[in-house]
C-alpha atoms as a PDB file:
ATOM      1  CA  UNK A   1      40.701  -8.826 160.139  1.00  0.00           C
ATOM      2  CA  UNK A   2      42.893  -5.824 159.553  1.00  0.00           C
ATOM      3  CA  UNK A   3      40.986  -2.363 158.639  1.00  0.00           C
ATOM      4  CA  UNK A   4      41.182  -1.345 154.409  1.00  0.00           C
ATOM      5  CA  UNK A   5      42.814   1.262 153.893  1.00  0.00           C
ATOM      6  CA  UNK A   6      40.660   4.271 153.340  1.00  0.00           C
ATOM      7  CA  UNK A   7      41.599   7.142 151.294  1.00  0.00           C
ATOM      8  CA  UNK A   8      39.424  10.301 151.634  1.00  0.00           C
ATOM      9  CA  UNK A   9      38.225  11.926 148.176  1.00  0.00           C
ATOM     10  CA  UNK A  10      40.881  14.593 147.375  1.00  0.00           C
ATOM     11  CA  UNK A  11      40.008  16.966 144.764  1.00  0.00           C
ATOM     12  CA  UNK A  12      42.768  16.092 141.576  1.00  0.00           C
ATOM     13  CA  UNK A  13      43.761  12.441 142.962  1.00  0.00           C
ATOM     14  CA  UNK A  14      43.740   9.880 139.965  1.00  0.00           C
ATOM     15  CA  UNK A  15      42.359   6.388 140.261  1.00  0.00           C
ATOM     16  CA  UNK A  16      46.199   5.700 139.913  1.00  0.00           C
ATOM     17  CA  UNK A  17      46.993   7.950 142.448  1.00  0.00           C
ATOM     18  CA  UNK A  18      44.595   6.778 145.391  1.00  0.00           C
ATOM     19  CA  UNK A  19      45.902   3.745 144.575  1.00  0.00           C
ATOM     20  CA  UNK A  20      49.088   4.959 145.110  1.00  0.00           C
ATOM     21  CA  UNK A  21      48.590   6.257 148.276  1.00  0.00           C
ATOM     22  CA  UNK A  22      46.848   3.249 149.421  1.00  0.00           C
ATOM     23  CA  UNK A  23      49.458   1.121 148.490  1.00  0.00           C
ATOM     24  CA  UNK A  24      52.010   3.523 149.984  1.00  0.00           C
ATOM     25  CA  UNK A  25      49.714   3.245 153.444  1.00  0.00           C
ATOM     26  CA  UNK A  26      49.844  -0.718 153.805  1.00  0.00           C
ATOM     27  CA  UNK A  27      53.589  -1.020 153.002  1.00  0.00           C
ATOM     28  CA  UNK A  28      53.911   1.980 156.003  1.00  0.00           C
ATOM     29  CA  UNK A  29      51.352  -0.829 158.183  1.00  0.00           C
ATOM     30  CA  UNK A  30      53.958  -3.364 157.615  1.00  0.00           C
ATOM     31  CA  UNK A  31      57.115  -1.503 158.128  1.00  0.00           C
ATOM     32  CA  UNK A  32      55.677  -0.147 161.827  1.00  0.00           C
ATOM     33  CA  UNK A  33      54.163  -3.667 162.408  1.00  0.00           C
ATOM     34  CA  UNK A  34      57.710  -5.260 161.621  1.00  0.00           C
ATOM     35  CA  UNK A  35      59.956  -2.511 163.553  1.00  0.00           C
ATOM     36  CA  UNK A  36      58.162  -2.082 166.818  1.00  0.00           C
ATOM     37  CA  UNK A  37      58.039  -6.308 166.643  1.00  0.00           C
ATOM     38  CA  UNK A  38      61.365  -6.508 165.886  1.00  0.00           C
ATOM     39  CA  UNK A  39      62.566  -3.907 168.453  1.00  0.00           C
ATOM     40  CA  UNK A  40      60.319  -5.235 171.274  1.00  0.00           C
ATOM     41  CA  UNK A  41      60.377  -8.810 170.516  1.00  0.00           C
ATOM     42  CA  UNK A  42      56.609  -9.008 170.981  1.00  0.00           C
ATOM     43  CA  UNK A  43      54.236  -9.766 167.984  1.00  0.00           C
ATOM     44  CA  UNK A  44      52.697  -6.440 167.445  1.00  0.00           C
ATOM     45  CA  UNK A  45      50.099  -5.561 164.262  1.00  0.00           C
ATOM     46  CA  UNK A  46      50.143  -2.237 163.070  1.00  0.00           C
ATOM     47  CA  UNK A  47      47.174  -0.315 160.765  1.00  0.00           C
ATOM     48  CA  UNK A  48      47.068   2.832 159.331  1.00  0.00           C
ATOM     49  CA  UNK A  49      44.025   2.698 158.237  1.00  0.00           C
ATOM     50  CA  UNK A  50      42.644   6.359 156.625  1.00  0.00           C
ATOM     51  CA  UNK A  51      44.603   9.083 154.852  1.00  0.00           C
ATOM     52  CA  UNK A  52      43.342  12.220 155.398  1.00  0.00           C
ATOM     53  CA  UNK A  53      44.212  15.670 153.187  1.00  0.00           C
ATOM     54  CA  UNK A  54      44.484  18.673 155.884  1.00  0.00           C
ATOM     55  CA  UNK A  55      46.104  22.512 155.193  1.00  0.00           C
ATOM     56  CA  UNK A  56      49.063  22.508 157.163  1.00  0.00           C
ATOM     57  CA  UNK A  57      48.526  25.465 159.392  1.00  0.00           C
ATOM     58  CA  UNK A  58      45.145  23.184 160.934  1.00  0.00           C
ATOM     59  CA  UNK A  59      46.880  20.615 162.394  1.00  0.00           C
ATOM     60  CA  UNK A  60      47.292  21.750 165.815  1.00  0.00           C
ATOM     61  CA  UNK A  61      43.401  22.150 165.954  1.00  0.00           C
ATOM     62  CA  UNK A  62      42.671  18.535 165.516  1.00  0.00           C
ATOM     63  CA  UNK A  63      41.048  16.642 168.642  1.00  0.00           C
ATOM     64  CA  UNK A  64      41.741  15.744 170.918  1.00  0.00           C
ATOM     65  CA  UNK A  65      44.928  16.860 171.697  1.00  0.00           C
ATOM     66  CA  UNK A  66      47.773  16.400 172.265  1.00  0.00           C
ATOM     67  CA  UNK A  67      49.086  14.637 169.529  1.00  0.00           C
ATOM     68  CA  UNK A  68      52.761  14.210 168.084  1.00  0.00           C
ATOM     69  CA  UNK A  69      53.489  14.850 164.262  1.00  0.00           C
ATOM     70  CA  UNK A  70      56.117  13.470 163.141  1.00  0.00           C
ATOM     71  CA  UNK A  71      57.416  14.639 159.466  1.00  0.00           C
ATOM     72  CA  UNK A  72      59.379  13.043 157.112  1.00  0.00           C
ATOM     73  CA  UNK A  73      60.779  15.328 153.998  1.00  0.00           C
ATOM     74  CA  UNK A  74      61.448  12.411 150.842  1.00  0.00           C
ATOM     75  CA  UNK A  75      64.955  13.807 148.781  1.00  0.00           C
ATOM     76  CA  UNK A  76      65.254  11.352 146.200  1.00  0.00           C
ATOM     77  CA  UNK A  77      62.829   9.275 144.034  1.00  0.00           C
ATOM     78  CA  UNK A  78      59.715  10.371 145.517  1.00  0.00           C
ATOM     79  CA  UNK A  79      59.008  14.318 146.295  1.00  0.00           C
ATOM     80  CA  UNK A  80      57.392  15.775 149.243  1.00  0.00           C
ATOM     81  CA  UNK A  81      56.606  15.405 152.923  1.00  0.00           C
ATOM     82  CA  UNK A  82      54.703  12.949 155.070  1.00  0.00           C
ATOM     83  CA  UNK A  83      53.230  14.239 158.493  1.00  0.00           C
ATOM     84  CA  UNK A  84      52.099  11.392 160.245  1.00  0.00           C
ATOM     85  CA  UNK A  85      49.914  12.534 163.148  1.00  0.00           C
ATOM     86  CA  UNK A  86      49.301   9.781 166.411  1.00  0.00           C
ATOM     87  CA  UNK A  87      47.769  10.149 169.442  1.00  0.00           C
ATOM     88  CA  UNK A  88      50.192  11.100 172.753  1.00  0.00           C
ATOM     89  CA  UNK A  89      49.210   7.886 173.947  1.00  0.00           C
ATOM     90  CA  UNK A  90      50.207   5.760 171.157  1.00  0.00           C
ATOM     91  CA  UNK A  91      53.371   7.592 170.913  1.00  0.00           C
ATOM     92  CA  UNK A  92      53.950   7.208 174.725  1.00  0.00           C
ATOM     93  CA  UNK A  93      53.284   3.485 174.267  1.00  0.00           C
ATOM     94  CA  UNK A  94      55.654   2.896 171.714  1.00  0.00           C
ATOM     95  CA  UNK A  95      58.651   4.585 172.898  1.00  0.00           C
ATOM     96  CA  UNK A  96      58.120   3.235 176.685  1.00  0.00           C
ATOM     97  CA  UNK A  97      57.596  -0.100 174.930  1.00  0.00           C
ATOM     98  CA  UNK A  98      61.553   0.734 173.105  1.00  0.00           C
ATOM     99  CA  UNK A  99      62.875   2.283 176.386  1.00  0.00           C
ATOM    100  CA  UNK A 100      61.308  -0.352 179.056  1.00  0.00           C
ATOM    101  CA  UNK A 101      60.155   2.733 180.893  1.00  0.00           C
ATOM    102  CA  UNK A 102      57.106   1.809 181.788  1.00  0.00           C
ATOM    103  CA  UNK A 103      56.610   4.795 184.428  1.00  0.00           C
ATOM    104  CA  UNK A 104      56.392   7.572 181.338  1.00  0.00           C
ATOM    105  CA  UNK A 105      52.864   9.195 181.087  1.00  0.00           C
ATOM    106  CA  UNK A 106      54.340  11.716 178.679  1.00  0.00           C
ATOM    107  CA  UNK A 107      56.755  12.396 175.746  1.00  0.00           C
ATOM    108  CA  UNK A 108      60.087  13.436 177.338  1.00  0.00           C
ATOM    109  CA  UNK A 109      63.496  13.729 175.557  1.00  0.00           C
ATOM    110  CA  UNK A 110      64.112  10.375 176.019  1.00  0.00           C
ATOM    111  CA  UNK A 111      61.144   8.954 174.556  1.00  0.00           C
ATOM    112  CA  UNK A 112      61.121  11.529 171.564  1.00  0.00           C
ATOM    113  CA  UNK A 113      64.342  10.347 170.636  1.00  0.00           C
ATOM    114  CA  UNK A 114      63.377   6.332 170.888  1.00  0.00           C
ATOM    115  CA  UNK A 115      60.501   7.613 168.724  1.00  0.00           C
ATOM    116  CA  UNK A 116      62.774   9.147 166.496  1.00  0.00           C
ATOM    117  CA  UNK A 117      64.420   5.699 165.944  1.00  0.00           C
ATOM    118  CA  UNK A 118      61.648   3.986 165.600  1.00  0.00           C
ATOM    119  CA  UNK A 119      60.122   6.295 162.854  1.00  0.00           C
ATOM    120  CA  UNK A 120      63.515   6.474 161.013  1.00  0.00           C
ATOM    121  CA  UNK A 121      63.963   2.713 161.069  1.00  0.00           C
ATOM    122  CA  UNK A 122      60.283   2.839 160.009  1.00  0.00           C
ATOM    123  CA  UNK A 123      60.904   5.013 156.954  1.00  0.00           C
ATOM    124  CA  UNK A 124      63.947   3.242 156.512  1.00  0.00           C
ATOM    125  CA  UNK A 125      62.148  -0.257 155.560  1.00  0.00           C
ATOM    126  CA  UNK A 126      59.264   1.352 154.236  1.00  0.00           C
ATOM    127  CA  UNK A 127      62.019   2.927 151.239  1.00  0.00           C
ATOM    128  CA  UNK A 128      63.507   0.075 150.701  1.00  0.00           C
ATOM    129  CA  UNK A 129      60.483  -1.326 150.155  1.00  0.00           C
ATOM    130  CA  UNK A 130      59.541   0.849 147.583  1.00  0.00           C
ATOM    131  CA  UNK A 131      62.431   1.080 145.896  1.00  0.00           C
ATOM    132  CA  UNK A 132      62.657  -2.606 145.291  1.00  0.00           C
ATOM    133  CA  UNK A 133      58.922  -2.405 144.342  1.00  0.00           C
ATOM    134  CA  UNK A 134      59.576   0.624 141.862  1.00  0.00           C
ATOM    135  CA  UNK A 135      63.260   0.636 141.207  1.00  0.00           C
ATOM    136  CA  UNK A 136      63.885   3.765 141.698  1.00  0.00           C
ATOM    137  CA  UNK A 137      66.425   4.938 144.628  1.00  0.00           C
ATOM    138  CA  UNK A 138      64.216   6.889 146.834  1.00  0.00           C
ATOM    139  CA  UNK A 139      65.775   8.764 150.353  1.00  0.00           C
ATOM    140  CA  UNK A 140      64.076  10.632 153.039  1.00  0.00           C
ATOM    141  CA  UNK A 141      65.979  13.167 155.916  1.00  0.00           C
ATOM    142  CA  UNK A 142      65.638  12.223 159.746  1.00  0.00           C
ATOM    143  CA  UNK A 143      62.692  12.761 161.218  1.00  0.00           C
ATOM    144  CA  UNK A 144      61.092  16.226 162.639  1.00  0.00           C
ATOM    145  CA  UNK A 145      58.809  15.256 166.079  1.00  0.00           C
ATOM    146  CA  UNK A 146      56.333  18.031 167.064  1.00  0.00           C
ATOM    147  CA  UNK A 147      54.646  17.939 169.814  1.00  0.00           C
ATOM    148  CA  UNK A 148      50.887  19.465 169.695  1.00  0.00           C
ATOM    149  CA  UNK A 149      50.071  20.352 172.636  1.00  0.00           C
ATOM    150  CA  UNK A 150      47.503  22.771 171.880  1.00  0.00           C
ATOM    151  CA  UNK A 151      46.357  24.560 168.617  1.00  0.00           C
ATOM    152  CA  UNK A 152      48.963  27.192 168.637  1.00  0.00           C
ATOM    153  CA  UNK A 153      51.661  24.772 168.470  1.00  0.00           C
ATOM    154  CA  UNK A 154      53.911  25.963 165.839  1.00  0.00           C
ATOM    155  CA  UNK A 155      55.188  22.381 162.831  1.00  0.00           C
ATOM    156  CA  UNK A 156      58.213  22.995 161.639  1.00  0.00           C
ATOM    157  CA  UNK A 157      57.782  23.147 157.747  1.00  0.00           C
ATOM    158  CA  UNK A 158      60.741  20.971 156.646  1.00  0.00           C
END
């Protein structure tokens, strides 16, 4: 059985709003679930299973580390910016899984860019998604990858 979703208490979020953002977090479960399948050709289940409200400038201090943030800044429909934080490994294990480089230990250019992909085509579904849910055209840029490698890592604010 697949992990609720889990939103921490944030101080001002509605009912509605947690809601929201818990609904937002199972379509994003989905859309990674159905990508990396889809990409890979292997049946692959995908959870993101706890939001977690964090000041920007403390990301880089989060164990263990590293860990690659990838940000996503929404344009249209919906306003603000996702930073999805994942584990080295995980993100090493997806893009060698997209590349068939199964010697990577690390995030390289190559891989960051397969990640890339994968996140855009990610975001991609996950908009359409909504905006068929909401009907309302929603768009998001490309993707900004970070890697934190230790706390003085510096995220680009896009």
């Amino acid at each position: 059985s697949e992990p609720e979703s889990q939103v921490e208490e944030y101080s001002g979020l509605s009912p509605t709003e947690e809601e929201a953002l818990k609904g937002y977090m199972e379509i994003m479960s989905d859309c990674f679930g159905n990508v990396i399948s889809s990409m890979t050709g292997q049946k692959v289940d995908c959870s993101i299973s706890q939001a977690t409200e964090i000041q920007i400038d403390s990301l880089g201090e989060l164990d263990p580390l590293p860990k690659v943030c990838i940000a996503f800044n929404y344009t249209k429909g919906i306003t603000g910016v996702v930073k999805l934080l994942m584990p080295n490994e995980t993100a090493t294990l997806i893009s060698t899984a997209i590349t068939g480089n199964t010697n990577a230990t690390e995030i390289g250019e190559i891989e960051q860019g397969a990640l890339s992909e994968v996140i855009s085509q990610v975001f991609g579904s996950a908009t359409t998604k909504i905006q068929n849910e909401y009907t309302e055209e929603v768009d998001v840029d490309s993707p900004e990858i970070t890697i934190l490698e230790d706390p003085s890592t510096e995220i680009k604010n896009i």
